[in-house]
C-alpha atoms as a PDB file:
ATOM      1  CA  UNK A   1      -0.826 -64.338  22.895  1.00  0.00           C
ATOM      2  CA  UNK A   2      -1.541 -61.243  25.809  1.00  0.00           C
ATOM      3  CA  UNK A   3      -0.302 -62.446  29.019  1.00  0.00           C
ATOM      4  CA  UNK A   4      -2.481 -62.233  31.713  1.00  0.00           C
ATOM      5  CA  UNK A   5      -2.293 -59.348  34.398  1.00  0.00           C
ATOM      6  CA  UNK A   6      -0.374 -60.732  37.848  1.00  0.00           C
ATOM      7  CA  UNK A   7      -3.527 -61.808  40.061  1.00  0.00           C
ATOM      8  CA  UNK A   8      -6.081 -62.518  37.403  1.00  0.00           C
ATOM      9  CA  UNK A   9      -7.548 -66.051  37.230  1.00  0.00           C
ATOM     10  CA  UNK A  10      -9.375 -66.789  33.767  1.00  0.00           C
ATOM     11  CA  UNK A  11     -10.564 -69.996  35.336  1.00  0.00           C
ATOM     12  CA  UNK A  12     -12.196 -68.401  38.370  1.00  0.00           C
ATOM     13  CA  UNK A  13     -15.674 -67.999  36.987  1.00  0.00           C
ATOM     14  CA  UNK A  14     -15.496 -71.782  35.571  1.00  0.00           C
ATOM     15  CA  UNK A  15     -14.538 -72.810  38.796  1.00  0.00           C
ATOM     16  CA  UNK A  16     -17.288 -71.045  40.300  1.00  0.00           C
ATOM     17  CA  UNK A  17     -19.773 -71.747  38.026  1.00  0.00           C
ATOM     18  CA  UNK A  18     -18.938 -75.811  38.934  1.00  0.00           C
ATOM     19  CA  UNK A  19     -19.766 -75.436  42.539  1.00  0.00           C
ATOM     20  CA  UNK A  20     -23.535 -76.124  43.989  1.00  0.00           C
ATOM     21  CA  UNK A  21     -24.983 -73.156  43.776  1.00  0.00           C
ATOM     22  CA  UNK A  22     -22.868 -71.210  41.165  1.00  0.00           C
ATOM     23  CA  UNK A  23     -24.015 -72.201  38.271  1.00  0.00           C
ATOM     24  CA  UNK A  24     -25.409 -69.142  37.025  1.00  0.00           C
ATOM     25  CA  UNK A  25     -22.807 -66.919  37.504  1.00  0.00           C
ATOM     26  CA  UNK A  26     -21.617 -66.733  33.572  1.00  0.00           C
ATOM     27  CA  UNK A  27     -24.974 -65.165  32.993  1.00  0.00           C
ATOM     28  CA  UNK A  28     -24.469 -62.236  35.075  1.00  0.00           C
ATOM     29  CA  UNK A  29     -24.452 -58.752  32.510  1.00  0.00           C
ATOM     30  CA  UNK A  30     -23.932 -56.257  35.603  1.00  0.00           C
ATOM     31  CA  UNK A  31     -26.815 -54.469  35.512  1.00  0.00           C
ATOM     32  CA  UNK A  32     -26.425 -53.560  39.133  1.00  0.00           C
ATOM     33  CA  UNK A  33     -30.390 -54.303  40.196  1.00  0.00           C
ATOM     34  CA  UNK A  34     -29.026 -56.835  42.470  1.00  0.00           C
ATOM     35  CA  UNK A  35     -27.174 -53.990  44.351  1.00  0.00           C
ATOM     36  CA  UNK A  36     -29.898 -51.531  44.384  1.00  0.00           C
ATOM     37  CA  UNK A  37     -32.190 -54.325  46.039  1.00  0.00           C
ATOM     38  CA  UNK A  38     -29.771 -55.881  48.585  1.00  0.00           C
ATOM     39  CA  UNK A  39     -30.646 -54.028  52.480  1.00  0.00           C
ATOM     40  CA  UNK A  40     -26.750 -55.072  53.529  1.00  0.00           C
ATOM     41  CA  UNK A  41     -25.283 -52.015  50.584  1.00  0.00           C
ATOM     42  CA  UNK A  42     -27.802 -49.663  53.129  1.00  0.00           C
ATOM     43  CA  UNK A  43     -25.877 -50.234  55.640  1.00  0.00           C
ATOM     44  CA  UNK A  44     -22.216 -50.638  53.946  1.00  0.00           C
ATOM     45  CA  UNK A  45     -21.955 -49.021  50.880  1.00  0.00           C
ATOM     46  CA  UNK A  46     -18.476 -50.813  50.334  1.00  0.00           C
ATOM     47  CA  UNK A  47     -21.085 -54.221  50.017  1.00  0.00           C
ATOM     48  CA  UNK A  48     -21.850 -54.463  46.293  1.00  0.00           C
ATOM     49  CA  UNK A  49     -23.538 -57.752  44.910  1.00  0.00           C
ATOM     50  CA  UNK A  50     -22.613 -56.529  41.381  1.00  0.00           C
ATOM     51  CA  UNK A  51     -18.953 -55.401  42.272  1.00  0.00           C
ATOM     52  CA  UNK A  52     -18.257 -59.230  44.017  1.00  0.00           C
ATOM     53  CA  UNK A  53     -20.083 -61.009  40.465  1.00  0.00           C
ATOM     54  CA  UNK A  54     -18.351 -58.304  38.598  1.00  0.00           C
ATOM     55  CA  UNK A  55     -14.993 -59.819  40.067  1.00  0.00           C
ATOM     56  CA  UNK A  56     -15.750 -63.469  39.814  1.00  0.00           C
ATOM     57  CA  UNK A  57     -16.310 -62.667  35.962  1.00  0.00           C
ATOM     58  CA  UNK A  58     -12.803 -60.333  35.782  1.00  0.00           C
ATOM     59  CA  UNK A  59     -10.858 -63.492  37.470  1.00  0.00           C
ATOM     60  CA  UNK A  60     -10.326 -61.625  40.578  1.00  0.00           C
ATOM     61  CA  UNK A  61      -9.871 -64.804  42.389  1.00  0.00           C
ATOM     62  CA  UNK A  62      -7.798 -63.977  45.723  1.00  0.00           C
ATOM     63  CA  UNK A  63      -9.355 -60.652  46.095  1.00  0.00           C
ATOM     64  CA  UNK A  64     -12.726 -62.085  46.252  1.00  0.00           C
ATOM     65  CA  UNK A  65     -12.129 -65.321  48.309  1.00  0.00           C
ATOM     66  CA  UNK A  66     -10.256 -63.214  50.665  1.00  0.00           C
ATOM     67  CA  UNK A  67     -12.411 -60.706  51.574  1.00  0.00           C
ATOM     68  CA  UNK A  68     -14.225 -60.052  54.451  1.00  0.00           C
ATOM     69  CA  UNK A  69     -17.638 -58.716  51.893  1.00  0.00           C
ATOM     70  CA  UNK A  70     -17.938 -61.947  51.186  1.00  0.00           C
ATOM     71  CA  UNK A  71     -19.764 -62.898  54.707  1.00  0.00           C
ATOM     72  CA  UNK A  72     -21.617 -59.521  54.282  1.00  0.00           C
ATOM     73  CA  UNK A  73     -24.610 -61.446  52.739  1.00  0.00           C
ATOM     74  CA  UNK A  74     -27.547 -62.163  54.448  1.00  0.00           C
ATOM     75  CA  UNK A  75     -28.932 -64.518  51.843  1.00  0.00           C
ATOM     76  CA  UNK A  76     -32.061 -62.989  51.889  1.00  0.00           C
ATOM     77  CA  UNK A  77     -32.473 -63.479  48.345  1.00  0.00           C
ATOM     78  CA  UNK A  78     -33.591 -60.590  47.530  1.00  0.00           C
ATOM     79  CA  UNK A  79     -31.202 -59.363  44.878  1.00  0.00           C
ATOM     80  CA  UNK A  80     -32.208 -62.694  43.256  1.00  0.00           C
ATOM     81  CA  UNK A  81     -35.849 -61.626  43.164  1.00  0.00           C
ATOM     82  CA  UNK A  82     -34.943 -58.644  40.590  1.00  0.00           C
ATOM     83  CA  UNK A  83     -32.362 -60.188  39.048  1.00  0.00           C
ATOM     84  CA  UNK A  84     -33.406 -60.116  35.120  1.00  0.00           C
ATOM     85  CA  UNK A  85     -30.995 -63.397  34.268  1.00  0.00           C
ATOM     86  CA  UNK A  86     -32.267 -64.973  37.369  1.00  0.00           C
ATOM     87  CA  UNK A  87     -28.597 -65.359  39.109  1.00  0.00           C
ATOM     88  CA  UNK A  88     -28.982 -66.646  42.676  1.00  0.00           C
ATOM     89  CA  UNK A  89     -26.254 -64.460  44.354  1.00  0.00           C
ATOM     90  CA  UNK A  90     -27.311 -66.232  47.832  1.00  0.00           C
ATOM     91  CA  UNK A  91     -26.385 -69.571  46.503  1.00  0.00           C
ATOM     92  CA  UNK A  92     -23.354 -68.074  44.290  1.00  0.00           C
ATOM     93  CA  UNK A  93     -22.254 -66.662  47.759  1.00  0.00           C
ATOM     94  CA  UNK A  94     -22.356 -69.847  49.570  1.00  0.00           C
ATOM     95  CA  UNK A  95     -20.248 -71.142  46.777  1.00  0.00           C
ATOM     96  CA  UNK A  96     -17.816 -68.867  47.253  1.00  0.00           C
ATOM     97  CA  UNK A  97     -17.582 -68.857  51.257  1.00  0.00           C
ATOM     98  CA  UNK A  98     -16.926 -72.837  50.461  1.00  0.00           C
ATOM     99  CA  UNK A  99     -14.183 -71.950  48.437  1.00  0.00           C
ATOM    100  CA  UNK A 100     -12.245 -69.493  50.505  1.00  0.00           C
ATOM    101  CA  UNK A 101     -12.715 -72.270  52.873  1.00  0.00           C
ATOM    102  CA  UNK A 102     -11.485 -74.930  50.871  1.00  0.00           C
ATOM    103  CA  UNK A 103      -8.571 -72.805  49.677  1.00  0.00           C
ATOM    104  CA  UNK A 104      -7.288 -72.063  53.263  1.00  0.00           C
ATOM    105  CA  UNK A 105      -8.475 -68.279  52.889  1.00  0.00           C
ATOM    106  CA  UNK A 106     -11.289 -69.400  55.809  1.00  0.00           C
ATOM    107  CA  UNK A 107     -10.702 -71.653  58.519  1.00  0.00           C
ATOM    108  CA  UNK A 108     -13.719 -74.317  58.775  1.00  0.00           C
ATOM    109  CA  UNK A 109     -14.801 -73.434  62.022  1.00  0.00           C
ATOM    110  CA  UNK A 110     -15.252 -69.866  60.923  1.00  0.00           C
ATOM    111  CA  UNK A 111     -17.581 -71.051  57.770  1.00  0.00           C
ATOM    112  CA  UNK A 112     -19.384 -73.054  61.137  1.00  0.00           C
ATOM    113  CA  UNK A 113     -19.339 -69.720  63.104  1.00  0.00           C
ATOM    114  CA  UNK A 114     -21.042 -67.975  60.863  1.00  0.00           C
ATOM    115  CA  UNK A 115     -23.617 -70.280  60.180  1.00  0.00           C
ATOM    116  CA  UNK A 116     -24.288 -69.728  63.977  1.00  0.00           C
ATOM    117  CA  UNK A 117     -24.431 -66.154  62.800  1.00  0.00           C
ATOM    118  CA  UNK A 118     -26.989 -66.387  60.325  1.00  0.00           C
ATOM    119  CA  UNK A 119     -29.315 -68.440  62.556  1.00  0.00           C
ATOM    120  CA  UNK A 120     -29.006 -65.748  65.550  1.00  0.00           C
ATOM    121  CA  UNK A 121     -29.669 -63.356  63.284  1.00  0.00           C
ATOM    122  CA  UNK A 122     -32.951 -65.236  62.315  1.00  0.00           C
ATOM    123  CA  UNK A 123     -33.669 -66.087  65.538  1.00  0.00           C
ATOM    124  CA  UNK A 124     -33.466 -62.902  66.284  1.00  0.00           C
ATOM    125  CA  UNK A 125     -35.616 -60.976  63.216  1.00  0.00           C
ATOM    126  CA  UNK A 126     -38.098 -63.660  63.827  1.00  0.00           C
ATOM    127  CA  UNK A 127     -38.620 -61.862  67.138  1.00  0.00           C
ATOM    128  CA  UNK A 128     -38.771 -58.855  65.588  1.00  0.00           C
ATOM    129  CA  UNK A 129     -41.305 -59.305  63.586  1.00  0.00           C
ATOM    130  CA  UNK A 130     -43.747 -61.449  66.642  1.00  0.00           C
ATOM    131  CA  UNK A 131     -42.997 -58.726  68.855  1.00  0.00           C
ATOM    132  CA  UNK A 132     -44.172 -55.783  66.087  1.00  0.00           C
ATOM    133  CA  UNK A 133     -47.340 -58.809  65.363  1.00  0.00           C
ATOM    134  CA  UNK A 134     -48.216 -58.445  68.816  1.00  0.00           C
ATOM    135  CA  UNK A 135     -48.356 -54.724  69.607  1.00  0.00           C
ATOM    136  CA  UNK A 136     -49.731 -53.798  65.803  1.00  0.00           C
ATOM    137  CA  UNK A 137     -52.965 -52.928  67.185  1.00  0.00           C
ATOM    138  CA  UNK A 138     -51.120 -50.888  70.155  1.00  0.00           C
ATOM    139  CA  UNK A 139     -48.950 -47.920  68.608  1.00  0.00           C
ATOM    140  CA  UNK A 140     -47.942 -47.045  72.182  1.00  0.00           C
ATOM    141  CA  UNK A 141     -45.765 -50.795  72.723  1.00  0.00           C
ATOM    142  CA  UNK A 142     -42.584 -50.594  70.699  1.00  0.00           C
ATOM    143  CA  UNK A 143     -40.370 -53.127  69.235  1.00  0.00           C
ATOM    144  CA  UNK A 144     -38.273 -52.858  73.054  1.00  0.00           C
ATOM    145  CA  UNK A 145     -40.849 -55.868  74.036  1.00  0.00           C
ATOM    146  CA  UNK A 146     -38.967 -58.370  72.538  1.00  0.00           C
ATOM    147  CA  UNK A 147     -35.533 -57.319  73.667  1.00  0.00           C
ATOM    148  CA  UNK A 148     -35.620 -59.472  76.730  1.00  0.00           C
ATOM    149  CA  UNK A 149     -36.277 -62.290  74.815  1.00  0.00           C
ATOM    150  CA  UNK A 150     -33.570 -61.004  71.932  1.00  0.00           C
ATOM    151  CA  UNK A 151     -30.842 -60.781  75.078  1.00  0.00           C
ATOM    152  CA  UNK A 152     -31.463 -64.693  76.088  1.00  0.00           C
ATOM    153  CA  UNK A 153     -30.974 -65.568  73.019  1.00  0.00           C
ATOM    154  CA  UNK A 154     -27.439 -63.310  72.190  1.00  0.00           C
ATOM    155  CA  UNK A 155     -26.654 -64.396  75.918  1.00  0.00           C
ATOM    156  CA  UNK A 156     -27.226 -68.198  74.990  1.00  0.00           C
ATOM    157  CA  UNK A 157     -25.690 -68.243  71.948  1.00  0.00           C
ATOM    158  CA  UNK A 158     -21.866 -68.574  71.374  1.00  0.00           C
ATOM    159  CA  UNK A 159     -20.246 -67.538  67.803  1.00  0.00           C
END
């Protein structure tokens, strides 16, 4: 029988896969479109959709529930829209934020903090994109309108 290398979880992906959300995750074949899509690896290249699945599959179980990549996602869903095996690494990431939680790797009330997160940061997009709505006939107004409203909101919110 080959014993296992020190770290690696053969269960991991099973354990994933049982979770709301990760049940797709066995049908992952890295093909890496989920990376080239995803706007977060344009800003960090050390954010890799494929690398995290890639992991899950490998049994990497501490490594992955420990890191800090794993709040990196947006859940935008749009890795999910080219995925050919139609994995939905949103919901797969979700899974695995609850179990880093669960397993003490998380506390609770940072899981709750950045849900606060991810709402700001809609909040805040959904600004955005009013602000660019309003001034699309005006090339001279720039996106700077909505920053007063952008500043209430980062000023009201607490995370």
């Amino acid at each position: 029988m080959a014993e296992l290398k020190k770290g690696v979880d053969p269960n991991f992906k099973y354990d994933v896969a049982a979770q709301p959300g990760g049940e797709q995750i066995k049908v992952c074949y890295s093909c890496g479109t989920c990376t080239a899509a995803c706007p977060v690896t344009d800003v960090d290249p050390r954010y890799s959709p494929r690398k995290i699945i890639r992991q899950v599959l490998l049994g990497l179980r501490e490594e992955v529930l420990s890191s800090e990549l794993l709040w990196y996602c947006e859940t935008c869903y749009t890795c999910s829209a080219y995925c050919p095996q139609n994995v939905k690494f949103g919901d797969v990431m979700r899974a695995l934020r609850e179990m880093a939680v669960a397993e003490g790797y998380f506390k609770p009330e940072f899981l709750e903090r950045m849900r606060k997160v991810d709402h700001l940061a809609h909040a805040v997009r959904l600004d955005l994109v009013r602000a660019a709505l309003e001034a699309k006939d005006q090339p001279e107004v720039s996106l700077e309108a909505a920053l007063p409203e952008i500043t209430k909101k980062l000023k009201e919110t607490t995370v």
